[in-house]
Protein backbone atom coordinates (compact mmCIF):
# COMPACT_ATOMS: atom_id res chain seq x y z
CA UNK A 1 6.76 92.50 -73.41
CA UNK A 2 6.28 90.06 -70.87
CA UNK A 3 7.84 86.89 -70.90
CA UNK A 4 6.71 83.53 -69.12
CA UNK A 5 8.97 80.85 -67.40
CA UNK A 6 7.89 77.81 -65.35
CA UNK A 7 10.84 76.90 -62.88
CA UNK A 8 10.09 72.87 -61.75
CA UNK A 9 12.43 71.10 -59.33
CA UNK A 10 12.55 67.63 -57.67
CA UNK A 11 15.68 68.04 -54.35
CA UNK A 12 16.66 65.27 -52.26
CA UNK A 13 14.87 62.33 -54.11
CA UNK A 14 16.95 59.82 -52.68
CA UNK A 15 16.93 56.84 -54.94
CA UNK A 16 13.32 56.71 -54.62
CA UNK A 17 12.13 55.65 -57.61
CA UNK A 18 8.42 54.25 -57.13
CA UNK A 19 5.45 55.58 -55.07
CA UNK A 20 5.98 54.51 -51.78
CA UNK A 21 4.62 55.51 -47.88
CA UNK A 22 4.36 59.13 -46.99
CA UNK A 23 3.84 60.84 -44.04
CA UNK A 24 1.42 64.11 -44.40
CA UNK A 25 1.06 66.29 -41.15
CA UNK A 26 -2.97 67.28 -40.91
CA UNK A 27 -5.35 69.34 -38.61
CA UNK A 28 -6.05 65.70 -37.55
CA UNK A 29 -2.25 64.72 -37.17
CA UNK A 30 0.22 62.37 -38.84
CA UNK A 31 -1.45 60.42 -41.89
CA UNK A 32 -0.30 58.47 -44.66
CA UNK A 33 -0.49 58.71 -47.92
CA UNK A 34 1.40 57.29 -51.01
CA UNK A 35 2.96 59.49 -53.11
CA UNK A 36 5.94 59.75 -55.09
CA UNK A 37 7.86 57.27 -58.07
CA UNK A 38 9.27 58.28 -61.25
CA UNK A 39 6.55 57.73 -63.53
CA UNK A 40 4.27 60.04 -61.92
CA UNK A 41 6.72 62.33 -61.83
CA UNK A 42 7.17 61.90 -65.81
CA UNK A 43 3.49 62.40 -66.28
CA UNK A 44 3.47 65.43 -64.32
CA UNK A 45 6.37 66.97 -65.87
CA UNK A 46 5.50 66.26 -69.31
CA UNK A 47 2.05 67.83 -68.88
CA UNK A 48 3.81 70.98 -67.18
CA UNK A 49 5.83 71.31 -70.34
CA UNK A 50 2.66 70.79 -73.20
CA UNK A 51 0.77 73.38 -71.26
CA UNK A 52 3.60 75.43 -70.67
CA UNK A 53 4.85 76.37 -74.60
CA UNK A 54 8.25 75.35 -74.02
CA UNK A 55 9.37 77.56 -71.31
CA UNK A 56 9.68 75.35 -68.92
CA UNK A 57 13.24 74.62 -66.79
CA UNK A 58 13.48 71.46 -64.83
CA UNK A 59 16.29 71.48 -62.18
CA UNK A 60 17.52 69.11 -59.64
CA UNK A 61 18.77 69.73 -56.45
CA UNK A 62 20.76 66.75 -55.99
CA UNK A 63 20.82 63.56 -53.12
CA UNK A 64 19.41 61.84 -56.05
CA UNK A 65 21.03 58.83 -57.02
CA UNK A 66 21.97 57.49 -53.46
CA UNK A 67 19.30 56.38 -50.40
CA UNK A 68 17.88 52.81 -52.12
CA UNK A 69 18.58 49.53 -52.20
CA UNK A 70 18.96 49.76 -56.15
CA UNK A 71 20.95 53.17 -56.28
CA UNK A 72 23.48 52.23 -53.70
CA UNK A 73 23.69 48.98 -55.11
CA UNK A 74 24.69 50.22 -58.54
CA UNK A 75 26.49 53.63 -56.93
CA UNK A 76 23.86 55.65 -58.94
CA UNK A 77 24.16 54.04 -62.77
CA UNK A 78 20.87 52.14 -62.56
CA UNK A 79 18.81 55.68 -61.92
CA UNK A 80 20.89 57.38 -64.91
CA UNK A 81 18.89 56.55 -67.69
CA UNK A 82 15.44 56.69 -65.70
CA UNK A 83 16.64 60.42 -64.80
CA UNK A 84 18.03 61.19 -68.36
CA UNK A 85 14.11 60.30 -69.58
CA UNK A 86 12.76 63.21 -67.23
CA UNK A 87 15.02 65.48 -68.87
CA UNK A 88 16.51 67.78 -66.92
CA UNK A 89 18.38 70.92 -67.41
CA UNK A 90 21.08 70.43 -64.35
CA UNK A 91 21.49 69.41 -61.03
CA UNK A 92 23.77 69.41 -58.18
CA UNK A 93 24.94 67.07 -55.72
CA UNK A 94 25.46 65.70 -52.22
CA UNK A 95 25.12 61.96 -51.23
CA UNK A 96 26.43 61.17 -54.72
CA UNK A 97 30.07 61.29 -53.14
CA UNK A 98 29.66 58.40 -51.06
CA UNK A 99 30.67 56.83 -54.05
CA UNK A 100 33.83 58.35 -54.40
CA UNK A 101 34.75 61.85 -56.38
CA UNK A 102 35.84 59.15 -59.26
CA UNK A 103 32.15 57.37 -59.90
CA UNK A 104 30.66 60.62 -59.30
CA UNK A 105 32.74 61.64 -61.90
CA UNK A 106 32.05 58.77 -64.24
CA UNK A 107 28.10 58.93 -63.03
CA UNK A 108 28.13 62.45 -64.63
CA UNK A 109 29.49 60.50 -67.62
CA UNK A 110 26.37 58.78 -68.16
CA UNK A 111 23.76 61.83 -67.66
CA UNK A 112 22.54 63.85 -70.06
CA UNK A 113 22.56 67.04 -68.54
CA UNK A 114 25.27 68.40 -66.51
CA UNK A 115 26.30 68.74 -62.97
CA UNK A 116 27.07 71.94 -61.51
CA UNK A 117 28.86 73.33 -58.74
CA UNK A 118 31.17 76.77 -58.04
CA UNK A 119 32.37 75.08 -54.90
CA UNK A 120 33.81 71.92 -55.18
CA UNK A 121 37.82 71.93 -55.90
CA UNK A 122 40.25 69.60 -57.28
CA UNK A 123 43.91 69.62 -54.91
CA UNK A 124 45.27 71.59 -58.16
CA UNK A 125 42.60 74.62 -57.60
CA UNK A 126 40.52 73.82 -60.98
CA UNK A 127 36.38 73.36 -60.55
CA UNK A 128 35.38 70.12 -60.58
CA UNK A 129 32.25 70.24 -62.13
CA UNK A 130 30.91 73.02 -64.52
CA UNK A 131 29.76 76.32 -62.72
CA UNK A 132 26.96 77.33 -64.85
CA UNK A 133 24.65 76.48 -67.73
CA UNK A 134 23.15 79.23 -70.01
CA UNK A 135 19.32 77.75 -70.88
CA UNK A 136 16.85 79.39 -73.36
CA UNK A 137 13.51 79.69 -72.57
CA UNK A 138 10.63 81.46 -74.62
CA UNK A 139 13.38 84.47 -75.74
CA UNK A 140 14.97 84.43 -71.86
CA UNK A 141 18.75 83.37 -71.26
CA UNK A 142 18.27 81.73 -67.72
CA UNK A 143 21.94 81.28 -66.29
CA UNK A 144 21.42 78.54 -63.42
CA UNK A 145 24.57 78.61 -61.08
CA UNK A 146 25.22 75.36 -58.83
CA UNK A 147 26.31 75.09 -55.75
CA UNK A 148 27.14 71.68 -54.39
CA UNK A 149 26.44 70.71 -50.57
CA UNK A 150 29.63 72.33 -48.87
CA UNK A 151 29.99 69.72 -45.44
CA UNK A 152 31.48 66.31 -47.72
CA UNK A 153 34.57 66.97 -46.58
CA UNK A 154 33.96 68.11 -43.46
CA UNK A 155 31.70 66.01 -41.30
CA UNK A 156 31.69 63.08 -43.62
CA UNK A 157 33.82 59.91 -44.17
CA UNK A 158 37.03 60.86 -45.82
CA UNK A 159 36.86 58.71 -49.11
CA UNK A 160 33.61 61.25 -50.26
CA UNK A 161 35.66 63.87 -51.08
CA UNK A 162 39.19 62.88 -51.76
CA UNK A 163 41.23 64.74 -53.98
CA UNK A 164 38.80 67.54 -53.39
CA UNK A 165 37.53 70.44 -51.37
CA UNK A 166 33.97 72.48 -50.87
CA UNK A 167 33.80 75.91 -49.96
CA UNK A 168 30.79 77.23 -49.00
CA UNK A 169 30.06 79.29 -51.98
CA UNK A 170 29.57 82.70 -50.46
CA UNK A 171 32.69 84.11 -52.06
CA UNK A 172 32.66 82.63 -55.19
CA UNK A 173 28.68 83.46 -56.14
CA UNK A 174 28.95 87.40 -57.20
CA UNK A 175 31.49 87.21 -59.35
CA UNK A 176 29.96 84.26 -61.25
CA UNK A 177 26.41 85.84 -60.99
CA UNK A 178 28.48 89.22 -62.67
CA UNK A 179 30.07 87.05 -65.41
CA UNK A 180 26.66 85.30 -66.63
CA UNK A 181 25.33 88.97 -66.44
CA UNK A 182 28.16 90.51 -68.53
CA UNK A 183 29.46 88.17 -70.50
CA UNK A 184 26.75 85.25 -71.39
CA UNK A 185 23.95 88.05 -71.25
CA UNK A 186 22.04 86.45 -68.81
CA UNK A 187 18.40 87.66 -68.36
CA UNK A 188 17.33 85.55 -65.57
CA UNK A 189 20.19 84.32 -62.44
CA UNK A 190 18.49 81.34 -60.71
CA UNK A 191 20.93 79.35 -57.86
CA UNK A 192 20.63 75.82 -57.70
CA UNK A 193 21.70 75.37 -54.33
CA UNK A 194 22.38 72.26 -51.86
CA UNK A 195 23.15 73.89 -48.52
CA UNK A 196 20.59 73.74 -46.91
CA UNK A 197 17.50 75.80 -46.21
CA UNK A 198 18.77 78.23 -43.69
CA UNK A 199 21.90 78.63 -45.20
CA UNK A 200 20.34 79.51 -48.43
CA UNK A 201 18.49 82.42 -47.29
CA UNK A 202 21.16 83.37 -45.32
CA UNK A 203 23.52 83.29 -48.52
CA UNK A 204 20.26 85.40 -50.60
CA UNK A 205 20.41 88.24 -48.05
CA UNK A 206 24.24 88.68 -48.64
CA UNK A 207 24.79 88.17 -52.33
CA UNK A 208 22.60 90.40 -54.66
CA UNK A 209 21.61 89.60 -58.12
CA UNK A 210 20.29 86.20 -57.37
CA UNK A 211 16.01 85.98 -58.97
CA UNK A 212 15.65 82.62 -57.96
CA UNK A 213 16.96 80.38 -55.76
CA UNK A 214 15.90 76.65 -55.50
CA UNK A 215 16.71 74.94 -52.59
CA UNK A 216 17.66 71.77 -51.20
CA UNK A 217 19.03 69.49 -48.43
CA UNK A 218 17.09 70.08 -45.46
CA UNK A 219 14.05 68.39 -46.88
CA UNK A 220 11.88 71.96 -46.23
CA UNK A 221 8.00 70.72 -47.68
CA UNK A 222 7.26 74.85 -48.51
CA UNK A 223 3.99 75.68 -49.16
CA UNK A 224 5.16 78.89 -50.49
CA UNK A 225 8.75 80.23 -51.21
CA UNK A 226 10.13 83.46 -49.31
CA UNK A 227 11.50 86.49 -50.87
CA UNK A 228 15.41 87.33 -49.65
CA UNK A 229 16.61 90.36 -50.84
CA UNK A 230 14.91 90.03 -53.90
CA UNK A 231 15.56 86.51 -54.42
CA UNK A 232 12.93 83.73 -54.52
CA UNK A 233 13.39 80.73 -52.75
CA UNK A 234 11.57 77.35 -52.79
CA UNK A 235 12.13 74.08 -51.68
CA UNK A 236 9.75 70.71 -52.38
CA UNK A 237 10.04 68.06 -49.63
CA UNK A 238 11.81 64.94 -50.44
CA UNK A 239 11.96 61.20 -51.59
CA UNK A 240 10.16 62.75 -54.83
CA UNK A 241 6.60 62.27 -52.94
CA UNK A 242 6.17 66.39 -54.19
CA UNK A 243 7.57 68.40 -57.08
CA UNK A 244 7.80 72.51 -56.98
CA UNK A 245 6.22 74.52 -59.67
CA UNK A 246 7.19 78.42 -59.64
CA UNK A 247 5.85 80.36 -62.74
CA UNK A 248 7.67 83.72 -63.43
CA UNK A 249 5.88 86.92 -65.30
CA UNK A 250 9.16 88.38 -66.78
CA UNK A 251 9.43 92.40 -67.88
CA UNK A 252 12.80 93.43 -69.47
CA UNK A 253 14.60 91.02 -66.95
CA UNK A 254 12.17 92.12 -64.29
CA UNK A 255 10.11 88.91 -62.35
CA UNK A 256 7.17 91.11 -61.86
CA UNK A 257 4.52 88.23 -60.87
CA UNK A 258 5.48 85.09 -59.51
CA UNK A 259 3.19 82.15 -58.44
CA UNK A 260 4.34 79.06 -56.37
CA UNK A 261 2.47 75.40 -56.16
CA UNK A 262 3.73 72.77 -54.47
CA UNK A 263 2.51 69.15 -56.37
CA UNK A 264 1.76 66.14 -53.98
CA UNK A 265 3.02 63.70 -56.63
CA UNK A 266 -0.13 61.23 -56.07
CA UNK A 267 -2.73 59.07 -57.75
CA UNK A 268 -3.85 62.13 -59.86
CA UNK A 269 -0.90 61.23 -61.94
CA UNK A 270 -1.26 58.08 -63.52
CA UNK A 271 1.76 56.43 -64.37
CA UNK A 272 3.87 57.34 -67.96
CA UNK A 273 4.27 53.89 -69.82
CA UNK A 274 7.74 54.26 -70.68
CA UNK A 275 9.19 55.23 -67.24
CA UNK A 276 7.02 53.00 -65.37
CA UNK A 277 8.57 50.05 -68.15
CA UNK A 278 11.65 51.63 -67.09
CA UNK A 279 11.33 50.72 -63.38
CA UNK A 280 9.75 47.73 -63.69
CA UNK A 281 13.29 46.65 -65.54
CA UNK A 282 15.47 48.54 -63.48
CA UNK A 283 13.89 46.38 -60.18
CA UNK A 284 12.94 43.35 -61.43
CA UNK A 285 15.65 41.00 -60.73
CA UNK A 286 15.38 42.54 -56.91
CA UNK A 287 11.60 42.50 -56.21
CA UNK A 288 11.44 39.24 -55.09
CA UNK A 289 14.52 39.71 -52.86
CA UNK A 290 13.17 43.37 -51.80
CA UNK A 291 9.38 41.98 -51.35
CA UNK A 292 10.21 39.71 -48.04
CA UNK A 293 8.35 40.52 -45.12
CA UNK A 294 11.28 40.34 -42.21
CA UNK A 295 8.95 41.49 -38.99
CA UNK A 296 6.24 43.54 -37.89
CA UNK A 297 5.68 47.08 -36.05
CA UNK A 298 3.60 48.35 -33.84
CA UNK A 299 3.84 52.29 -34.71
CA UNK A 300 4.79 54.53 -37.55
CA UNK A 301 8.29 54.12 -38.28
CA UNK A 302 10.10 57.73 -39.07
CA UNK A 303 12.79 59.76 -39.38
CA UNK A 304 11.00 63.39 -39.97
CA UNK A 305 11.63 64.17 -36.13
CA UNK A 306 14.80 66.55 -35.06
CA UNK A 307 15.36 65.02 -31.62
CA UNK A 308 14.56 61.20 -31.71
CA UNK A 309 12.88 59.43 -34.14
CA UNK A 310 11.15 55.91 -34.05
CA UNK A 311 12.93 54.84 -36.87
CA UNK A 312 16.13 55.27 -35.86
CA UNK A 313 15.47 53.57 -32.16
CA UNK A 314 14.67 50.46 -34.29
CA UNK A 315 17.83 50.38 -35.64
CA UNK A 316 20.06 51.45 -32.43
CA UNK A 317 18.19 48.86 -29.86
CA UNK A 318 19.16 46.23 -33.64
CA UNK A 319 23.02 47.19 -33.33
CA UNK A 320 22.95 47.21 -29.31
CA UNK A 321 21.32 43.53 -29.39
CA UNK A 322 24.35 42.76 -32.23
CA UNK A 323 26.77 44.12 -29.99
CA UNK A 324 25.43 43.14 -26.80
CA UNK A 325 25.65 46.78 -25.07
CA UNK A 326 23.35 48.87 -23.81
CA UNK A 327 24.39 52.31 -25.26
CA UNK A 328 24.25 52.67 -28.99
CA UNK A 329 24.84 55.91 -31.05
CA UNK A 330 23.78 56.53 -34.76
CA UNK A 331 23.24 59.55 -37.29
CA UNK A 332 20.80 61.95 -37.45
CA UNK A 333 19.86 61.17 -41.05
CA UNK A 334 16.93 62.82 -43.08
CA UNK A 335 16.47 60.46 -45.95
CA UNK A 336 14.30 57.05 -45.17
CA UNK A 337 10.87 57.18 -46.09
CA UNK A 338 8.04 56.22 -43.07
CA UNK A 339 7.48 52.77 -42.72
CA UNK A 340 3.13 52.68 -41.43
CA UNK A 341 2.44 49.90 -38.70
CA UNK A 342 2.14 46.68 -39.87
CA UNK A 343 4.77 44.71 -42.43
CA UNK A 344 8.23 45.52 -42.43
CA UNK A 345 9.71 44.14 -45.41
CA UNK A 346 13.86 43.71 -46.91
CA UNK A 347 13.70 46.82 -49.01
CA UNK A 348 12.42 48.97 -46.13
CA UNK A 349 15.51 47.66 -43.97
CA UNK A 350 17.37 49.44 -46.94
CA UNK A 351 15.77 52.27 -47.17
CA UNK A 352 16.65 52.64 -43.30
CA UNK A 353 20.27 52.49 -43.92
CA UNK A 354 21.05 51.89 -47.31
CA UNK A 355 25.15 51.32 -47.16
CA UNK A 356 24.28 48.64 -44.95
CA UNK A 357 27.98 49.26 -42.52
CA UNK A 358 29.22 46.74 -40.01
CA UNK A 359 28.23 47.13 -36.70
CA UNK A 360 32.04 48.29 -34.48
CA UNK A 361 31.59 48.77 -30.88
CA UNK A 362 33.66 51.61 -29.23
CA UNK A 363 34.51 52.59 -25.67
CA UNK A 364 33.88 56.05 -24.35
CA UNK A 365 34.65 58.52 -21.55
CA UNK A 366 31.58 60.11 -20.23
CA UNK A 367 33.35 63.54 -20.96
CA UNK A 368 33.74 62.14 -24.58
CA UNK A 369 29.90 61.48 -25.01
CA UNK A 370 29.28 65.19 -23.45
CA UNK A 371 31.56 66.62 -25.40
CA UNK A 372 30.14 64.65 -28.95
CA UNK A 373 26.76 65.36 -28.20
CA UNK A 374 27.58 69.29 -27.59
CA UNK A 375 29.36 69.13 -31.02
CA UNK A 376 26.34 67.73 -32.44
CA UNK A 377 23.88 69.91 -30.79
CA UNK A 378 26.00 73.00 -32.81
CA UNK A 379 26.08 71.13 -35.91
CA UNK A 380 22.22 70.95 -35.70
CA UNK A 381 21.04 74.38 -33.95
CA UNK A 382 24.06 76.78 -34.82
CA UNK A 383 23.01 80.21 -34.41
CA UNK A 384 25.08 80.92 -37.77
CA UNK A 385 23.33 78.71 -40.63
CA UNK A 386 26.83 78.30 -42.00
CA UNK A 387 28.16 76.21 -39.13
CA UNK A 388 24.50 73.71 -39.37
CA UNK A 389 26.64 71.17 -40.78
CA UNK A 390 24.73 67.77 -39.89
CA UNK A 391 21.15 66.35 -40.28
CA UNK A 392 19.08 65.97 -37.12
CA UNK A 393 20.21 65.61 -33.16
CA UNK A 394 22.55 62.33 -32.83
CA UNK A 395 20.46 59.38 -32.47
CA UNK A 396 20.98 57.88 -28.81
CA UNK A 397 20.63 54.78 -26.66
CA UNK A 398 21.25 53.81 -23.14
CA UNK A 399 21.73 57.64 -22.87
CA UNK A 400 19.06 60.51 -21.48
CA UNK A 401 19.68 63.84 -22.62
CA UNK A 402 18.10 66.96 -21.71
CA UNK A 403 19.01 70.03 -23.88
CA UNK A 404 18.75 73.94 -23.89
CA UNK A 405 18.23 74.52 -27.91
CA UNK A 406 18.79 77.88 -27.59
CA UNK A 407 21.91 78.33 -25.08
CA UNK A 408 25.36 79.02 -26.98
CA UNK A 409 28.02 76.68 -28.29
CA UNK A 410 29.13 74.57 -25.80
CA UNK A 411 26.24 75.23 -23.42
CA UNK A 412 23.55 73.35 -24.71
CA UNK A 413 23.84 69.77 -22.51
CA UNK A 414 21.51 70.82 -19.32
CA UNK A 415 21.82 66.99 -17.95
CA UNK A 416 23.38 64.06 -19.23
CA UNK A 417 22.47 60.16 -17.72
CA UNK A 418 23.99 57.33 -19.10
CA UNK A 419 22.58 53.97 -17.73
CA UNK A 420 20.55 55.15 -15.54
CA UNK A 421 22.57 57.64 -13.97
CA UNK A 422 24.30 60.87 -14.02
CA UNK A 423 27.40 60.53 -16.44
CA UNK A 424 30.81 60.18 -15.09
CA UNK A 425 32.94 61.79 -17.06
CA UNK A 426 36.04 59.50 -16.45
CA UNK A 427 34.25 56.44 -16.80
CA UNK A 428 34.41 54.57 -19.80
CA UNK A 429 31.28 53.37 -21.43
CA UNK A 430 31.18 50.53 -24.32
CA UNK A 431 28.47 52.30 -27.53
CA UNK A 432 27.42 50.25 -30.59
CA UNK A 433 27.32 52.44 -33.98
CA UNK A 434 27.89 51.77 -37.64
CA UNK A 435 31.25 52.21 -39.50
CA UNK A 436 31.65 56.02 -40.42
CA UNK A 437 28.12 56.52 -38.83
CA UNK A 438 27.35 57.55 -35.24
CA UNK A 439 30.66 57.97 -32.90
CA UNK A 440 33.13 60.38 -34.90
CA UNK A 441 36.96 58.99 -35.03
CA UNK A 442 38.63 61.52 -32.80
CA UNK A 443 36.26 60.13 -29.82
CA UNK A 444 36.68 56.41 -28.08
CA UNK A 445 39.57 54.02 -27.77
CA UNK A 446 39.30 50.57 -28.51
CA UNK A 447 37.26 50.38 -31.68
CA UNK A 448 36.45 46.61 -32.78
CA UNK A 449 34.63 45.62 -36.19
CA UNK A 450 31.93 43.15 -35.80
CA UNK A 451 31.24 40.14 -37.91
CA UNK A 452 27.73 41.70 -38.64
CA UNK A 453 26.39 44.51 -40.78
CA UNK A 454 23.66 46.95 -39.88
CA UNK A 455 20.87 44.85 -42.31
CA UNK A 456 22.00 41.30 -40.68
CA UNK A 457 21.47 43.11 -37.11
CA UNK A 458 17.80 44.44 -37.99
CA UNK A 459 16.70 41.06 -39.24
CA UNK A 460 17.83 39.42 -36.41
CA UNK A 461 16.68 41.89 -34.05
CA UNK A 462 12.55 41.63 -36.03
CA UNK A 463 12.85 37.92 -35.73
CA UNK A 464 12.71 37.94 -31.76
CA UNK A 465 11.23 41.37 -30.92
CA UNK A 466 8.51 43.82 -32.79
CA UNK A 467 9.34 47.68 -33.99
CA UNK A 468 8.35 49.93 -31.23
CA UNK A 469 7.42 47.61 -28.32
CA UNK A 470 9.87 49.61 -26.77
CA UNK A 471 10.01 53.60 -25.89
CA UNK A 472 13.10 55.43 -26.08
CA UNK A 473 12.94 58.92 -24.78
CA UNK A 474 16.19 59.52 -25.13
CA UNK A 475 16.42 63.30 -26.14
CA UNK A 476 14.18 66.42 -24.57
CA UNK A 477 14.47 69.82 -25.11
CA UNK A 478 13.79 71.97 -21.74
């Protein structure tokens, strides 16, 4: 007898909680849209489960309670109860540790479903989180195994993972996926993974028994999922502007139909009363605050680009002004929704960087610079998924970098100019970057805190100059 299962997931949400700019690649190029917020997404999911008979799973990929001005302000508490009303069935995690393995801990406290994760560690050897959950759907027993994002202690700030460690999850996942089978009975094995889209398939063509597994982390908008070695995998964008629907035809534990939609999350949803009264709390004493318009831009502001984005020159050229130099490094982060031309306003200065650092200053060899951007060219375009450990190419300033994507480790700088000229690599050059963000610490000498944070330096940078009056071609692949 066949038996049906709808498989929904929201990954890499971000703190975005209400419909906000989107950018949607077209035949006629970049366009935007608005799409997204919480109480679309209720509406949606609640009309998934009425038509649905109950067999419907709802997962969560995790970078969910961190990338807003109102999640990093309350480390993640303020999005607990909005996220308890969607009800879902688990989730895993990722930016959630910038908080600290202790409110991550306590954060889990306050959710209503549970976290889950084979690969995170306490020093003693004992899980951290729960490994599994065992859900019932429509006569199935779906085990969902989590895996947490493995890099949080290894290419991010220290205090994220203390008193833990991540392994990647490879050598844990078949003996879990042979204990749900064996001893919970599982019908269905479905990964809820944050790893990252090529390390996911990667990890599907080496571990068998996985049906399902949803994806997150690398933001991947998939119009369809692919099929690994039997496993189905699907990942839905980010910032919560789509959801992923994958319905499952089920034969004596065999998926013998599947169908995938991915759901722009857009006016076709009207808002669900309760969550939307549930936002409106949550950001009312900060809309006001939030709502100020701080300076204007002349292009599309992003941070969907692997090489350069326009985005992040905004805030590099705001921390070089801050720090009077001329070189400036930052991260290659995903998460930031597009900003269109016009407006820029306080909350979309936090959804740019949302921690809001100090601005330090730094002084480099050129050899150091070469030798960070090589690292970071690895960490981005790793022939072995398991070794893509960072976001996109290092964001760069004062600095022009030509690169050979596909040459091996430690091959891939083809020329490197820094003001103007070819680096020297004995000279040393002063960089601007944020604290924990943009210049690792095993590079530079002389590292000096400013009296400014990241937010202070973008206002002050709007109030005398407009976004993207400037070009910065700073990285080109050849």
């Amino acid at each position: 007898m066949i038996k049906r299962l709808t498989i929904l997931q929201i990954n890499d949400l971000h703190g975005y909680i209400e419909p906000h700019p989107e950018l949607v690649r077209s035949a006629q190029g970049d366009q935007f849209q608005t799409l997204g917020g919480l109480a679309r997404i209720a509406t949606a999911v609640k009309q998934i489960r009425t038509g649905s008979q109950d067999g419907v799973l709802l997962l969560d990929n995790g970078d969910t309670f961190h990338g807003t001005y109102l999640a990093v302000r309350s480390q993640g508490e303020a999005l607990a109860p909005l996220m308890n009303s969607l009800e879902p069935d688990a989730m895993t995690v990722h930016w959630e540790f910038a908080y600290g393995p202790d409110q991550v801990q306590r954060l889990a406290t306050r959710l209503s479903y549970p976290i889950l994760a084979i690969n995170c560690y306490r020093d003693d050897g004992e899980l951290f989180f729960r490994p599994y959950r065992i859900c019932e759907r429509n006569g199935l027993r779906i085990a969902v195994i989590g895996i947490a994002c493995h890099i949080v202690d290894k290419t991010m700030p220290p205090a994220f993972s203390k008193g833990l460690r991540f392994s990647l999850g490879r050598e844990e996942l078949p003996e879990w996926i042979r204990h749900v089978r064996e001893h919970e009975r599982a019908d269905l094995v479905v990964v809820l993974s944050h790893l990252g889209f090529p390390q996911d398939v990667k990890l599907a063509s080496e571990v068998d028994g996985i049906d399902v597994l949803v994806s997150g982390h690398t933001h991947n908008r998939m119009e369809a999922p692919i099929i690994e070695n039997g496993a189905i995998i699907f990942q839905s964008g980010c910032h919560g502007s789509f959801i992923g629907r994958l319905d499952l035809d089920i034969d004596d534990g065999d998926i013998v139909r599947h169908h995938h939609e991915l759901i722009a999350i857009d006016e076709k949803f009207a808002p669900d009363t309760d969550m939307q009264e549930q936002v409106d709390t949550a950001m009312a004493p900060y809309r006001t605050m939030l709502s100020e318009i701080v300076g204007h831009t002349n292009v599309a502001l992003t941070r969907y680009q692997s090489l350069q984005s326009s985005m992040d020159d905004l805030l590099l050229d705001a921390i070089a002004l801050a720090a009077g130099t001329e070189i400036a490094f930052s991260n290659g982060w995903r998460y930031g929704a597009p900003i269109p031309p016009g407006p820029i306003t306080m909350n979309d200065l936090w959804n740019i960087i949302p921690t809001n650092p100090a601005v330090e200053t730094v002084e480099l060899t050129g050899e150091e610079i070469r030798v960070m951007l090589e690292e970071n060219l690895e960490r981005t375009f790793s022939s072995d998924p398991y070794q893509q450990m960072g976001g996109y190419v290092k964001r760069c300033r004062g600095v022009r970098l030509y690169v050979k994507i596909e040459n091996p480790v430690g091959s891939r700088v083809d020329r490197l100019f820094v003001l103007g000229a070819p680096v020297d690599p004995d000279r040393r050059y002063k960089a601007a970057f944020v604290t924990d963000q943009g210049v690792p610490m095993k590079f530079g000498c002389k590292r000096t805190v400013l009296d400014t944070r990241a937010i202070d330096a973008l206002q002050r940078y709007l109030a005398l100059s407009t976004a993207g009056s400037r070009s910065n071609a700073s990285v080109t692949a050849v």
